[in-house]
Protein backbone atom coordinates (compact mmCIF):
# COMPACT_ATOMS: atom_id res chain seq x y z
CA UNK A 1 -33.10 -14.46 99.09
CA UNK A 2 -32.50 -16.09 102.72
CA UNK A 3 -34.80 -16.42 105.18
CA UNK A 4 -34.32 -16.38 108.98
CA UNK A 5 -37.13 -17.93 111.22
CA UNK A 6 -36.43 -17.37 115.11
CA UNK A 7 -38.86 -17.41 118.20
CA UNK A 8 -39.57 -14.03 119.71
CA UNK A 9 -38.77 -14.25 123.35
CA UNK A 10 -40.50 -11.33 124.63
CA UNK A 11 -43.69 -12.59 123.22
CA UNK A 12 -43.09 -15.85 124.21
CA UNK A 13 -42.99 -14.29 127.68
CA UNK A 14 -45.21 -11.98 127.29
CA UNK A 15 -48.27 -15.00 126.33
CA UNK A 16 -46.72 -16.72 129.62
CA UNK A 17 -47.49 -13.85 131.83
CA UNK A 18 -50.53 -12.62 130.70
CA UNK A 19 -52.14 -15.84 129.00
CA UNK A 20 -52.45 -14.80 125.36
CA UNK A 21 -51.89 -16.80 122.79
CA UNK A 22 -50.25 -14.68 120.55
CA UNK A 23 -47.64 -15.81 117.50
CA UNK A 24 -44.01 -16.30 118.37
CA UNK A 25 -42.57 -17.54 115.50
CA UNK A 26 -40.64 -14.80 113.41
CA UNK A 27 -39.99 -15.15 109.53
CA UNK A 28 -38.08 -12.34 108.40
CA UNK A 29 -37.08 -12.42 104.46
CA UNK A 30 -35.80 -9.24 102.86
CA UNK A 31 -37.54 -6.40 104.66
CA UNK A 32 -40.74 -8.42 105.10
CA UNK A 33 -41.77 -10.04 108.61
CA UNK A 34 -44.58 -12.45 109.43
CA UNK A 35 -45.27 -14.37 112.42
CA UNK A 36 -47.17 -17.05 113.00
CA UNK A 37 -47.73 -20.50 114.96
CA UNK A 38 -46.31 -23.60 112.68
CA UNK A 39 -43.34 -22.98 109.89
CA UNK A 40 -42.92 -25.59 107.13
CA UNK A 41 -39.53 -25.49 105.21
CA UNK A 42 -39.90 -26.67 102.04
CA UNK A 43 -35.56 -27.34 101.17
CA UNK A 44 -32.46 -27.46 102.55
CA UNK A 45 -31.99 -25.01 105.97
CA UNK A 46 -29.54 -24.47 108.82
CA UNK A 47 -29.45 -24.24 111.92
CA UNK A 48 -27.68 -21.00 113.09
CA UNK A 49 -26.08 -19.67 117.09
CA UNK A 50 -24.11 -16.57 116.96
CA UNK A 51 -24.11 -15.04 120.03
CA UNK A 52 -21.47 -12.43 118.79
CA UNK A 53 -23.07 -11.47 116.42
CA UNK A 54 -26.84 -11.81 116.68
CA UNK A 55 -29.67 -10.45 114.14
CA UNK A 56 -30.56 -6.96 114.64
CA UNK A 57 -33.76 -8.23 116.36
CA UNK A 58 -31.00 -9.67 119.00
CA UNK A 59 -32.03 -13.46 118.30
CA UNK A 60 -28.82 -15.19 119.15
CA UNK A 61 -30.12 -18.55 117.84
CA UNK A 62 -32.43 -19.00 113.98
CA UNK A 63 -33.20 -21.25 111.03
CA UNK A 64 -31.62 -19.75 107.85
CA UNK A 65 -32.80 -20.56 104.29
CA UNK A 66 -33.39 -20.40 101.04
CA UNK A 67 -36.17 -22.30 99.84
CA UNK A 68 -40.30 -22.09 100.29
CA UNK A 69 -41.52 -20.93 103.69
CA UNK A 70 -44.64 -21.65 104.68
CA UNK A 71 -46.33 -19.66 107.64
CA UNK A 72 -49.41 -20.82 109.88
């Protein structure tokens, strides 16, 4: 199953503005999402931009693969 990991921008923002310290980083495998601070990729991965055709989230710009994901 691939994995996509992307930065959410409008929390990203959000934690600018306001101070918070919330998580940016998105994981999103199969239906499943988690978020958190620190991603380790444990394989191969890519690096993908596809600004005409961008996730349904609307990241433009994510880390595809298929091997181990660890989330912190």
């Amino acid at each position: 199953m691939i994995t996509r990991i992307h930065v959410n921008q409008h929390v990203l923002h959000a934690n600018t503005k306001s101070g918070a310290r919330n998580p940016v980083i998105t994981v999103k495998s199969g239906k499943t999402n988690r978020y958190g601070f620190e991603v380790e990729i444990l394989g191969p991965s890519k690096v993908v931009y596809s600004p005409e055709k961008p996730l349904a989230c609307g990241a433009r710009l994510w880390v595809e693969t298929e091997a181990e994901v660890k989330v912190k």
